[in-house]
N, C-alpha and C. Protein backbone atom coordinates (compact mmCIF):
# COMPACT_ATOMS: atom_id res chain seq x y z
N UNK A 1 8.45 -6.11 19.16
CA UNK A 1 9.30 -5.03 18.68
C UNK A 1 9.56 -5.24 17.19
N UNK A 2 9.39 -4.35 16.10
CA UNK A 2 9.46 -3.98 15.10
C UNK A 2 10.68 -3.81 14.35
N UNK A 3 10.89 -4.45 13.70
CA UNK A 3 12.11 -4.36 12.59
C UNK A 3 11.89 -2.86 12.23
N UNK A 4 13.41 -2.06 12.35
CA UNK A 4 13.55 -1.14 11.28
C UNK A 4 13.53 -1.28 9.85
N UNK A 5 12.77 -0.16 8.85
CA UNK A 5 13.09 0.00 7.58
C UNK A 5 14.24 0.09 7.62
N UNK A 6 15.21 -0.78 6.12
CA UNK A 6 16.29 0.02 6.25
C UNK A 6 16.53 1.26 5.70
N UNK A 7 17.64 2.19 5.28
CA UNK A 7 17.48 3.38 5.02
C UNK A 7 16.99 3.27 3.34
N UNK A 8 16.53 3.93 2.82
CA UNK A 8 16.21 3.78 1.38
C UNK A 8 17.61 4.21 0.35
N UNK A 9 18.26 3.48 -0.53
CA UNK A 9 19.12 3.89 -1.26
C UNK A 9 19.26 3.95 -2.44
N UNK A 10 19.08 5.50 -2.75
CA UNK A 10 18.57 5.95 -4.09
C UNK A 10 19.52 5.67 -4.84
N UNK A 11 21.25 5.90 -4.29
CA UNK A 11 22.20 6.54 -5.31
C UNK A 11 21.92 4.72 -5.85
N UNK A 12 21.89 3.29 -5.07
CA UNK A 12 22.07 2.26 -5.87
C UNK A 12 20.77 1.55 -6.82
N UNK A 13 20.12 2.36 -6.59
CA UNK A 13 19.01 2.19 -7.39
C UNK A 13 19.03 2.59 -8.77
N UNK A 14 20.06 4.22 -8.75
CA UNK A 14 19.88 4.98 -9.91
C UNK A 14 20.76 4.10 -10.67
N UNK A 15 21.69 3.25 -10.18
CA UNK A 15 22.59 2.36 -10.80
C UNK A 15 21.71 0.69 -11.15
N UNK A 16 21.08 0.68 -10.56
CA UNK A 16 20.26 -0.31 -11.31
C UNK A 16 19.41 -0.10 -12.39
N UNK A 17 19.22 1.37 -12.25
CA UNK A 17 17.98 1.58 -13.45
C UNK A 17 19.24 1.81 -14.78
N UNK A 18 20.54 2.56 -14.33
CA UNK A 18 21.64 2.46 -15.53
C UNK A 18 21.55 1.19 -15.82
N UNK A 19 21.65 0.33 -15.69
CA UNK A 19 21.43 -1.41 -16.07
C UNK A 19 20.41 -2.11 -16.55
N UNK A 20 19.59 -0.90 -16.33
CA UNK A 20 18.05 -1.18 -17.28
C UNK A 20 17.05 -2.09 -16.48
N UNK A 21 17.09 -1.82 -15.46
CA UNK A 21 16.20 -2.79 -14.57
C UNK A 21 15.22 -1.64 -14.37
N UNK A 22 13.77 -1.90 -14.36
CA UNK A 22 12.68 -1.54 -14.33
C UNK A 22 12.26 -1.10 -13.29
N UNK A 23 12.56 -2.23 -12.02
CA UNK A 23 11.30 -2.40 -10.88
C UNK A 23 12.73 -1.34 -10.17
N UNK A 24 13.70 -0.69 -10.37
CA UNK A 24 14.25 0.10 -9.48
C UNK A 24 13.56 1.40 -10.10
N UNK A 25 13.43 1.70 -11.41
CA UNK A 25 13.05 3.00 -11.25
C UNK A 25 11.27 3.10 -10.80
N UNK A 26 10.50 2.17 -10.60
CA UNK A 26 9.83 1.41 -10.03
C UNK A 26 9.67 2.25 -8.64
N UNK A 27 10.68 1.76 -8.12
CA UNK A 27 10.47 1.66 -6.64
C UNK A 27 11.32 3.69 -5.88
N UNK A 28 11.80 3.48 -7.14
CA UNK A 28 12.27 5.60 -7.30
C UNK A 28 11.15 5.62 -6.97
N UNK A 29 10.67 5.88 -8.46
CA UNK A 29 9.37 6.57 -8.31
C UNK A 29 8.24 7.14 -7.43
N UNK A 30 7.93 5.41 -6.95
CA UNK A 30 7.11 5.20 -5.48
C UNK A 30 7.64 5.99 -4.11
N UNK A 31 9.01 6.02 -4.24
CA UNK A 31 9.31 6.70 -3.03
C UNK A 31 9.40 8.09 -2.92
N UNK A 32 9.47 8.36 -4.21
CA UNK A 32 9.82 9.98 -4.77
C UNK A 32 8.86 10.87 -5.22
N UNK A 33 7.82 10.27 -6.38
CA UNK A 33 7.31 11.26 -7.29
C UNK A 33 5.98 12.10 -6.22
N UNK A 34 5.86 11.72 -5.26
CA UNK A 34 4.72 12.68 -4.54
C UNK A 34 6.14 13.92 -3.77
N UNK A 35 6.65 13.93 -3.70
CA UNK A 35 7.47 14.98 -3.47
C UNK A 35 8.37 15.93 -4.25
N UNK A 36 8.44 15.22 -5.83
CA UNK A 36 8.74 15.82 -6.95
C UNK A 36 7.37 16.83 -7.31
N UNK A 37 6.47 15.82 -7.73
CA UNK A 37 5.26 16.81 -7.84
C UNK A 37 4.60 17.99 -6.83
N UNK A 38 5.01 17.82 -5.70
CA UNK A 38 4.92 19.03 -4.83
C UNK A 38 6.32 20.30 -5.68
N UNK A 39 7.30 19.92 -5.44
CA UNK A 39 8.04 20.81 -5.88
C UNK A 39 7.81 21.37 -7.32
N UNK A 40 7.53 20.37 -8.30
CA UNK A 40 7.07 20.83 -9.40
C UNK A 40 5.70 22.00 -9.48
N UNK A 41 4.77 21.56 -8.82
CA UNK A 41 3.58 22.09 -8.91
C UNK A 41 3.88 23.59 -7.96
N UNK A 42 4.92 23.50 -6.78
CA UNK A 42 4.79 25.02 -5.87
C UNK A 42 5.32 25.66 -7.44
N UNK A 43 6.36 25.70 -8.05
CA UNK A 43 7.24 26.11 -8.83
C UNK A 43 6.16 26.80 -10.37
N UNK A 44 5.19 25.38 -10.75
CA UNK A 44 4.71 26.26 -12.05
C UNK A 44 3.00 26.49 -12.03
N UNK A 45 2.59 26.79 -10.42
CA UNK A 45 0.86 26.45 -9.91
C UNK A 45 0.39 26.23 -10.87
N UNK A 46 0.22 24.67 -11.41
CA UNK A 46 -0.63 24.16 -12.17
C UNK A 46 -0.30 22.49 -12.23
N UNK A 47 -1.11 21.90 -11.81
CA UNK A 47 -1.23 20.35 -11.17
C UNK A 47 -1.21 19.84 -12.56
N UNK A 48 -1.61 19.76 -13.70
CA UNK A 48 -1.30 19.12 -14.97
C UNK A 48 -0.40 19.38 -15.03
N UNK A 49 0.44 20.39 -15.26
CA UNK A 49 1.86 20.85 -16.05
C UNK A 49 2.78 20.01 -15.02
N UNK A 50 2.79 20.04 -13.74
CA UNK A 50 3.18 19.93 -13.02
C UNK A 50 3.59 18.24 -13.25
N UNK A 51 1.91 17.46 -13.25
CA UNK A 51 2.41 16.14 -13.48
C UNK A 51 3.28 15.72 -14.88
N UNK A 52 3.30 16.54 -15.80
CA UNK A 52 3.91 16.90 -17.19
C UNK A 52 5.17 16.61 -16.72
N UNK A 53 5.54 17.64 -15.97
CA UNK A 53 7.21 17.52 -15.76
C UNK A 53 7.80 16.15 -15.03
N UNK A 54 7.23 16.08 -13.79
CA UNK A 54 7.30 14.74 -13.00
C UNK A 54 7.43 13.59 -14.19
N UNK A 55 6.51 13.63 -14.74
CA UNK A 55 6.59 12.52 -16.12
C UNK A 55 8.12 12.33 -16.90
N UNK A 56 8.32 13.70 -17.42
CA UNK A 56 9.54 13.70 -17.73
C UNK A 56 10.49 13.37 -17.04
N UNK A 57 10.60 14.16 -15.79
CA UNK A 57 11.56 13.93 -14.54
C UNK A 57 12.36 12.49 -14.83
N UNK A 58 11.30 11.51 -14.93
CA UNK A 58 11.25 9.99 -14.75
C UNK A 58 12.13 9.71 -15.78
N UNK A 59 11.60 10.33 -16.61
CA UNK A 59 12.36 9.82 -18.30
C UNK A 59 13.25 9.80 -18.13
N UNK A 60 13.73 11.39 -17.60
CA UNK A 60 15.34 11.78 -18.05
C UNK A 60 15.77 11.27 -16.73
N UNK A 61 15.62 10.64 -15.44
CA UNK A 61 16.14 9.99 -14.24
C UNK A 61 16.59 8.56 -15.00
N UNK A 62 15.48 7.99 -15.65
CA UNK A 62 16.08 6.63 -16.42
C UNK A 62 17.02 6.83 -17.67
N UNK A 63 17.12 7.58 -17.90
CA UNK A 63 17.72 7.50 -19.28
C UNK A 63 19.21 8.35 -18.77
N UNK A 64 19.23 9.21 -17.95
CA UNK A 64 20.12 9.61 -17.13
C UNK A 64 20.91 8.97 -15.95
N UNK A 65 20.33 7.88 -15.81
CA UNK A 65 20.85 7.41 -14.49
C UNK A 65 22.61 7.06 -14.32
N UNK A 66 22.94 6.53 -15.64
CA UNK A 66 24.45 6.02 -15.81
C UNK A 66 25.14 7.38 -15.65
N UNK A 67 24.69 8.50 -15.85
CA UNK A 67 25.65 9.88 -15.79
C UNK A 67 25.63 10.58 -14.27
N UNK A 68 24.97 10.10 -13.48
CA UNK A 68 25.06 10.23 -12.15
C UNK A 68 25.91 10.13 -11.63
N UNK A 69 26.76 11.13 -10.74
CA UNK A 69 28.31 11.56 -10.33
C UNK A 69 28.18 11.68 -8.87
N UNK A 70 28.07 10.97 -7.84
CA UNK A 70 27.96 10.72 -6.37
C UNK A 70 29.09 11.96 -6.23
N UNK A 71 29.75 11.58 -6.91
CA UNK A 71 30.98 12.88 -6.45
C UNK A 71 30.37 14.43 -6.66
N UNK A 72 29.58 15.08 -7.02
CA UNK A 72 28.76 16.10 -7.47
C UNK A 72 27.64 16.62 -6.40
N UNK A 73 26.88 15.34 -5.78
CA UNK A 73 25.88 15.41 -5.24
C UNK A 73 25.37 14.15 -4.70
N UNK A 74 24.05 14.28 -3.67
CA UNK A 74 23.42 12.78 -3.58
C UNK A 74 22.83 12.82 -4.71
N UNK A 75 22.15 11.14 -5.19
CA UNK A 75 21.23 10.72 -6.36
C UNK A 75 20.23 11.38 -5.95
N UNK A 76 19.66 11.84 -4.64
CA UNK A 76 18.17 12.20 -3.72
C UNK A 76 17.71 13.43 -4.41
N UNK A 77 19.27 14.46 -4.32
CA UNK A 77 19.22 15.30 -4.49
C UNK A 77 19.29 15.85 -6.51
N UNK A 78 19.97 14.82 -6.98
CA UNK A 78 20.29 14.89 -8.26
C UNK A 78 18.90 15.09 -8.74
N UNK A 79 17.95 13.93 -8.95
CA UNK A 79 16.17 13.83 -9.31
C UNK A 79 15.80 14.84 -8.87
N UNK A 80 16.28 15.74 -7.79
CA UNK A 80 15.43 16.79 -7.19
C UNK A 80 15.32 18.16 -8.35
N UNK A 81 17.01 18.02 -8.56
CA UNK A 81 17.41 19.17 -9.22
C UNK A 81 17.46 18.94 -10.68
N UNK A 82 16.60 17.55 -11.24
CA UNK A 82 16.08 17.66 -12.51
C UNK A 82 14.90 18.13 -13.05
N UNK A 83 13.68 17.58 -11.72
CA UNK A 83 12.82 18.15 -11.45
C UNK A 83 12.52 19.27 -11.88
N UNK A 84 13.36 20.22 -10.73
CA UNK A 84 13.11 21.63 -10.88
C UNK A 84 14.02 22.57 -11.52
N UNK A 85 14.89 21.93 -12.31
CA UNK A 85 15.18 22.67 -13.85
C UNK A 85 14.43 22.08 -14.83
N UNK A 86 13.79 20.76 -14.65
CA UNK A 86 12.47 21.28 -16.07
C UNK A 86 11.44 22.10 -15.52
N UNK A 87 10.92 22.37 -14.78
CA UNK A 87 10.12 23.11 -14.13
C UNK A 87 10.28 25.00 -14.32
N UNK A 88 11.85 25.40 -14.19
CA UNK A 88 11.97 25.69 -14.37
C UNK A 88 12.37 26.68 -15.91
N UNK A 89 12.19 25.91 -16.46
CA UNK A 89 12.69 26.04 -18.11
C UNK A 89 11.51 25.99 -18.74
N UNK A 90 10.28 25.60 -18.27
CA UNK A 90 8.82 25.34 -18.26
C UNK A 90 8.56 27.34 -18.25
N UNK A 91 8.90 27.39 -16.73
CA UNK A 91 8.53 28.99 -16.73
C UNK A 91 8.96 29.90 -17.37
N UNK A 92 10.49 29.67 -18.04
CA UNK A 92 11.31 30.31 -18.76
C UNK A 92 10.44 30.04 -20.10
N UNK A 93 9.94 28.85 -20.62
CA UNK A 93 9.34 29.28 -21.78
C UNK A 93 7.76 29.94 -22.01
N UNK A 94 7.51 30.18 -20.49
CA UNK A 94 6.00 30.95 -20.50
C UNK A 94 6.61 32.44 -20.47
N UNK A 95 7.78 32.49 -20.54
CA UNK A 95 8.40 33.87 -20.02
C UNK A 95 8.16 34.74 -18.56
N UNK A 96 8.23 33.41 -18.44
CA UNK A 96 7.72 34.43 -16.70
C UNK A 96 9.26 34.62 -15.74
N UNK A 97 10.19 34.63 -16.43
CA UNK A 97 11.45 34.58 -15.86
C UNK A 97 11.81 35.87 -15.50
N UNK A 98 12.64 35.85 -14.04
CA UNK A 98 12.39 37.24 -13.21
C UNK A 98 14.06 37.30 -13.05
N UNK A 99 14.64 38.02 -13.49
CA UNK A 99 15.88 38.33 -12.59
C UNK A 99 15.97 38.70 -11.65
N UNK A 100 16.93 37.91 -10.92
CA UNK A 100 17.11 38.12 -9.33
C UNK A 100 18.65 38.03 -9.09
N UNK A 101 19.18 39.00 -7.90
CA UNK A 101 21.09 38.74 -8.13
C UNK A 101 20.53 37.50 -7.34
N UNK A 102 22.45 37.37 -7.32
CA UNK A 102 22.64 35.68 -6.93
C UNK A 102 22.80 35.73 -5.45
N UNK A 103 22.42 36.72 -4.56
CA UNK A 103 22.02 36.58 -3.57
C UNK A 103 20.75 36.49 -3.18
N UNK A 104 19.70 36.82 -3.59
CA UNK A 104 18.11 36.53 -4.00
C UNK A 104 17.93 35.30 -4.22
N UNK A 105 19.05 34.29 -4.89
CA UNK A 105 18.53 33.19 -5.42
C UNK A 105 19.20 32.62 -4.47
N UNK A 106 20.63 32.53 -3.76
CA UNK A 106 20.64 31.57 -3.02
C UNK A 106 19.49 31.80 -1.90
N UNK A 107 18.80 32.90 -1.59
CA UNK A 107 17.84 32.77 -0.62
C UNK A 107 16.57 32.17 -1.03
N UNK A 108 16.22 32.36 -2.49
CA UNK A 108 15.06 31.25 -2.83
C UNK A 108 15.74 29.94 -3.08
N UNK A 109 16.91 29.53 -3.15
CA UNK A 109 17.19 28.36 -3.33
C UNK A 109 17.18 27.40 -1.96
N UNK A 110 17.50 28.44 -0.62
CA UNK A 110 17.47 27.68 0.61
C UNK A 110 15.85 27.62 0.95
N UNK A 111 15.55 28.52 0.40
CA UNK A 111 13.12 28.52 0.64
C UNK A 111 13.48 27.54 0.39
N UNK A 112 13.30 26.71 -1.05
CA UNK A 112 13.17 25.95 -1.80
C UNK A 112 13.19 24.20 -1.18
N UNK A 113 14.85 24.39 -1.04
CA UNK A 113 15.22 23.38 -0.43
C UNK A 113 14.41 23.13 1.22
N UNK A 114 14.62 24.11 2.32
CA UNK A 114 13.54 23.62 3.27
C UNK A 114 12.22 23.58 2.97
N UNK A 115 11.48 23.82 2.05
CA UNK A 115 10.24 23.68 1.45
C UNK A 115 10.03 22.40 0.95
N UNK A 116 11.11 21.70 0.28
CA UNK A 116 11.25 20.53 -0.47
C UNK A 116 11.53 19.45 0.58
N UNK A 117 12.08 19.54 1.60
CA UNK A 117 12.33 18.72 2.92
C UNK A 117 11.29 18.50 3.39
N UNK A 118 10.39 19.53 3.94
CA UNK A 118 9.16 19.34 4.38
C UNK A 118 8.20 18.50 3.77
N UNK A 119 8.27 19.03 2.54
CA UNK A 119 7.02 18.18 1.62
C UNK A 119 7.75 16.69 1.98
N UNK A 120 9.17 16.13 1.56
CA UNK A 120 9.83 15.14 1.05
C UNK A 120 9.25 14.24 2.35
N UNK A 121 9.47 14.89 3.40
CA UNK A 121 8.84 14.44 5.09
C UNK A 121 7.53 13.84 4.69
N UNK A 122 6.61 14.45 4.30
CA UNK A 122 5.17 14.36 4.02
C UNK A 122 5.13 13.44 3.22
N UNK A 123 6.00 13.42 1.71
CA UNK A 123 5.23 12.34 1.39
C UNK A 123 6.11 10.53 1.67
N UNK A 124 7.26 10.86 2.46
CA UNK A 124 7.64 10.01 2.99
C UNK A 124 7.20 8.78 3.65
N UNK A 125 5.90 9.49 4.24
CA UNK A 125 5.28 8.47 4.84
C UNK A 125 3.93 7.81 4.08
N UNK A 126 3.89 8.03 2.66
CA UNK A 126 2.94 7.98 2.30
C UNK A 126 3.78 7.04 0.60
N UNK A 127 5.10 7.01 0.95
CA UNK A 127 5.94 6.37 0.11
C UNK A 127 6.16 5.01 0.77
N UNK A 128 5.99 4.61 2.30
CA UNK A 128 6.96 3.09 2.90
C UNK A 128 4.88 2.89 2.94
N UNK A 129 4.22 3.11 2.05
CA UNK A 129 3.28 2.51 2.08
C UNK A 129 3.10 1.69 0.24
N UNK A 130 4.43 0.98 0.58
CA UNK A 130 4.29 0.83 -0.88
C UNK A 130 2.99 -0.50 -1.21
N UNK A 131 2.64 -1.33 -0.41
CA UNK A 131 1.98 -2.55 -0.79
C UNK A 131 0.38 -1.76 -0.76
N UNK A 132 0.28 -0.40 -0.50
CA UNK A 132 -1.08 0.10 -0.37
C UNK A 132 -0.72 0.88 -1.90
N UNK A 133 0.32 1.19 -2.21
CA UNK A 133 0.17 1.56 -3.90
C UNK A 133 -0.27 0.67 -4.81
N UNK A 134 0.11 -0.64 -4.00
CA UNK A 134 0.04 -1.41 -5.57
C UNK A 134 -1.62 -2.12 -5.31
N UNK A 135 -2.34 -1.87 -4.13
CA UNK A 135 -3.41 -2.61 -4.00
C UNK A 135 -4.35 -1.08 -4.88
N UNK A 136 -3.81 0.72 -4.47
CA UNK A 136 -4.63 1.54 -5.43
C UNK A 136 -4.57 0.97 -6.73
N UNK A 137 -3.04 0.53 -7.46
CA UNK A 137 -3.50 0.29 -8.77
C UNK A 137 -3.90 -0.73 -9.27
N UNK A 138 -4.11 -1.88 -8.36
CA UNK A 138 -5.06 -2.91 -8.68
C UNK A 138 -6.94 -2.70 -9.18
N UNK A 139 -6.91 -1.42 -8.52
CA UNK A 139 -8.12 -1.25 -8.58
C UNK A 139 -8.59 -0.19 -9.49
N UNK A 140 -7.45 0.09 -10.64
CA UNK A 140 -7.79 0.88 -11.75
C UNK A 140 -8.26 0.01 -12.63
N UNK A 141 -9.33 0.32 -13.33
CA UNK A 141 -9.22 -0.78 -14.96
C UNK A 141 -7.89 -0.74 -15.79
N UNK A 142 -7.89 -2.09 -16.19
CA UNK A 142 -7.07 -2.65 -16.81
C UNK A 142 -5.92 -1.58 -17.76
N UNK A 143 -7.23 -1.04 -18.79
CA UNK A 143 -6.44 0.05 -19.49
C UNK A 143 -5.82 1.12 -18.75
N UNK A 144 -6.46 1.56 -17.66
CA UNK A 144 -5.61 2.83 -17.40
C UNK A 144 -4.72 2.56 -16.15
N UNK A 145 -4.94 1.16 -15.88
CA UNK A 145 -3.27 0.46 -15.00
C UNK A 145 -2.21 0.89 -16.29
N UNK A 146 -2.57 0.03 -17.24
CA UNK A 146 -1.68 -0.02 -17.60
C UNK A 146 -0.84 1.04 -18.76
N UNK A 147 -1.68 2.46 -18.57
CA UNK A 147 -0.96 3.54 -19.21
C UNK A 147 -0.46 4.01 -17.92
N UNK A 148 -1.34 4.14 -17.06
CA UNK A 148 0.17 4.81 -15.56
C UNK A 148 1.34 3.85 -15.52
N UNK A 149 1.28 2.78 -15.72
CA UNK A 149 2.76 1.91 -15.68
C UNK A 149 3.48 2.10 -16.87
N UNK A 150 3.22 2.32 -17.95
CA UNK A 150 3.82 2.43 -19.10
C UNK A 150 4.49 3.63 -19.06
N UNK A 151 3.52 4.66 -18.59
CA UNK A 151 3.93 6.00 -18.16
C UNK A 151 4.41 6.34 -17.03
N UNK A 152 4.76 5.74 -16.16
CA UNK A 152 5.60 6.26 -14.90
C UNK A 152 6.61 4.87 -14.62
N UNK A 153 6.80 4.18 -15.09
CA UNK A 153 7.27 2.88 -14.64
C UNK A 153 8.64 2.34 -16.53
N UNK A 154 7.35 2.75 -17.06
CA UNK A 154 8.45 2.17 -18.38
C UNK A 154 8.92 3.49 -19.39
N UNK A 155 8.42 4.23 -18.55
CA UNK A 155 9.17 5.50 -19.29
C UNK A 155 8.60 6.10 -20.69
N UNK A 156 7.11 5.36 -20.88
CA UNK A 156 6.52 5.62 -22.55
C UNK A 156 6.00 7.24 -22.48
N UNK A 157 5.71 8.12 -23.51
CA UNK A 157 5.62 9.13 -23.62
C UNK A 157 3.95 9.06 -23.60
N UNK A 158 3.02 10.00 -23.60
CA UNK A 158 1.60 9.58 -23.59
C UNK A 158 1.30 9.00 -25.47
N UNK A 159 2.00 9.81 -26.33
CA UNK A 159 1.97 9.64 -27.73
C UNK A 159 2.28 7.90 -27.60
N UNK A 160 2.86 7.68 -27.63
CA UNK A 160 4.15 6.16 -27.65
C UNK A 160 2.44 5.38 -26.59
N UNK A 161 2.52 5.35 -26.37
CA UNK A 161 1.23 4.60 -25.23
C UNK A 161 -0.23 4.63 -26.21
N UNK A 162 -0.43 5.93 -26.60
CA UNK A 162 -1.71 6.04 -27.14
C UNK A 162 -1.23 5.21 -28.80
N UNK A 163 -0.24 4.82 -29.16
CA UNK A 163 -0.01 3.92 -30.29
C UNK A 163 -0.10 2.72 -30.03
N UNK A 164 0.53 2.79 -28.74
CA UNK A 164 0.45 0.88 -28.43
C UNK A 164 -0.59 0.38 -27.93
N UNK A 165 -1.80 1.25 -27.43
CA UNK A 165 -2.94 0.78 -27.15
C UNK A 165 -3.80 0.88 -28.53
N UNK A 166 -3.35 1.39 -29.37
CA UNK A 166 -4.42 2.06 -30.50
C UNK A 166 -5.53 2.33 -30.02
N UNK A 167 -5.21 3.88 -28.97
CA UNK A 167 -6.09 4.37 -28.70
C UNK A 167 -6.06 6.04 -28.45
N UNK A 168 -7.04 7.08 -29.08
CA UNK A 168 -6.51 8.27 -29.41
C UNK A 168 -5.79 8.91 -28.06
N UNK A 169 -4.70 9.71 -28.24
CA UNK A 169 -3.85 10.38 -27.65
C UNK A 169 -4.89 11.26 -26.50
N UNK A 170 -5.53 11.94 -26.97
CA UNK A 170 -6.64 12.85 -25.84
C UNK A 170 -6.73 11.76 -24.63
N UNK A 171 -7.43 10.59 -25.30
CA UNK A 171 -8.19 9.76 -24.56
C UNK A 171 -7.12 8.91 -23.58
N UNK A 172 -5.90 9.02 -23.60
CA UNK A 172 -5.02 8.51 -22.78
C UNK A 172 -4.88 9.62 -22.31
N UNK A 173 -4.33 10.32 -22.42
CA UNK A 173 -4.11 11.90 -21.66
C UNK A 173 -5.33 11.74 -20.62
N UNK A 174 -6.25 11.85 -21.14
CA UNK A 174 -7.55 11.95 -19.72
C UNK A 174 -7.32 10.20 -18.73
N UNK A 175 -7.26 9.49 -18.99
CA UNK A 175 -6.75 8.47 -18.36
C UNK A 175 -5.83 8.61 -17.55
N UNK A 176 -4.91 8.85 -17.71
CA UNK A 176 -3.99 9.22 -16.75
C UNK A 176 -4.00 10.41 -16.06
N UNK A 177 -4.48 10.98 -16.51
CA UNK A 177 -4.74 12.34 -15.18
C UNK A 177 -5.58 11.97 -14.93
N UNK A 178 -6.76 11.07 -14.92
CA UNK A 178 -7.96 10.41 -13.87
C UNK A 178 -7.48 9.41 -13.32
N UNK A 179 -6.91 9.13 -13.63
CA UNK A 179 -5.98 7.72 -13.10
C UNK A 179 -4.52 7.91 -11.62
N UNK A 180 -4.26 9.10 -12.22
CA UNK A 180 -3.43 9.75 -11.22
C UNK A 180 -4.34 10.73 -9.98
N UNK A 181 -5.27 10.85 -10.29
CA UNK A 181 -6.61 11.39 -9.21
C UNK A 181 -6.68 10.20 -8.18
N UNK A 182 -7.55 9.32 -9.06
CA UNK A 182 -8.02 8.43 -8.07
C UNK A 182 -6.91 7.84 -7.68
N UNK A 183 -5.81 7.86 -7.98
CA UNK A 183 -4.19 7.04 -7.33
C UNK A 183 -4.11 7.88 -5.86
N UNK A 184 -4.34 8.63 -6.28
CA UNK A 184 -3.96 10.13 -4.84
C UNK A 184 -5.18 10.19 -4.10
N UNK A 185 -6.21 9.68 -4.27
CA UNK A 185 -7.53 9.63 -3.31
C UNK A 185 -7.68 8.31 -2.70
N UNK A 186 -6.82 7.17 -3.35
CA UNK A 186 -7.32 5.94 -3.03
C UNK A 186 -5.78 6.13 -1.59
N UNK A 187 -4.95 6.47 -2.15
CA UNK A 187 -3.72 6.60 -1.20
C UNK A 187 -3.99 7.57 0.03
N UNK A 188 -4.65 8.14 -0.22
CA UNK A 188 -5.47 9.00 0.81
C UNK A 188 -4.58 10.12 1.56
């Protein structure tokens, strides 16, 4: 008989990453960003832009974490709803912004949310597979391990990365979106 996982706890995590500890927003991430990027990507159909925001997401989750108000909301839910107001503000600057009364929106806001459950389900189980993440990114080359960690783990911007490798900006950009491919094929 099998030990239970215990439950995963975001809100004390988001308080470790306020403290500047790494391997918690680390282990966010891992549990989270395949269900951010679903929500991101239903929201602006386009899988680059999409990982664009997720990227950010991260930033402003670490750099945000100390302003996190349990009294407001869960932390689960907080990342959710950073997510998809950059996502949103994304579409607002393509101008694709639709007025809807605020009964329209709480009904796309409840889509949303059981839409976001479902996925969160999905990639749930594809998150308590964390020792099979770290054996996918063992098996990236060196360089483009270590722009997905810089970039999803230490919070570097692709610019900020393509300086510290002294290596052109394009050419990290394609790295990591090949790098984030084969992350999602090797994870299967």
């Amino acid at each position: 008989m099998s030990v239970p996982e215990p439950l995963f706890d975001h809100h004390a995590l988001l308080g470790a990453c306020a403290r500047g500890e790494h391997s918690a927003l680390q282990r966010l991430y891992q549990q989270e960003a395949a269900a951010l990027l679903g929500v991101a990507r239903r929201l602006v159909q386009d899988q680059a832009l999409a990982e664009d925001i997720v990227h950010e997401a991260f930033i402003r989750i670490w750099s945000g974490a100390a302003s996190f108000d349990a009294g407001r909301g869960s932390a689960r839910g907080w990342m959710f709803s950073i997510t998809r107001h950059l996502a949103l503000n994304v579409l607002r600057g393509r101008g694709r912004e639709v007025q809807v009364s605020d009964e329209q929106a709480a009904i796309l806001e409840a889509r949303d949310a059981q839409q976001a459950s479902a996925e969160v389900d999905a990639a749930l189980e594809a998150a308590l597979q964390g020792e099979r993440l770290h054996g996918c990114l063992s098996s990236l080359e060196p360089l483009r391990r270590a722009c997905i960690v810089q970039a999803y783990v230490d919070g570097f911007s692709h610019a900020e990365i393509a300086h510290r490798l002294a290596t052109p900006l394009g050419t990290v950009k394609a790295w990591i979106k090949r790098s984030l491919a084969s992350l999602k094929e090797c994870m299967g």
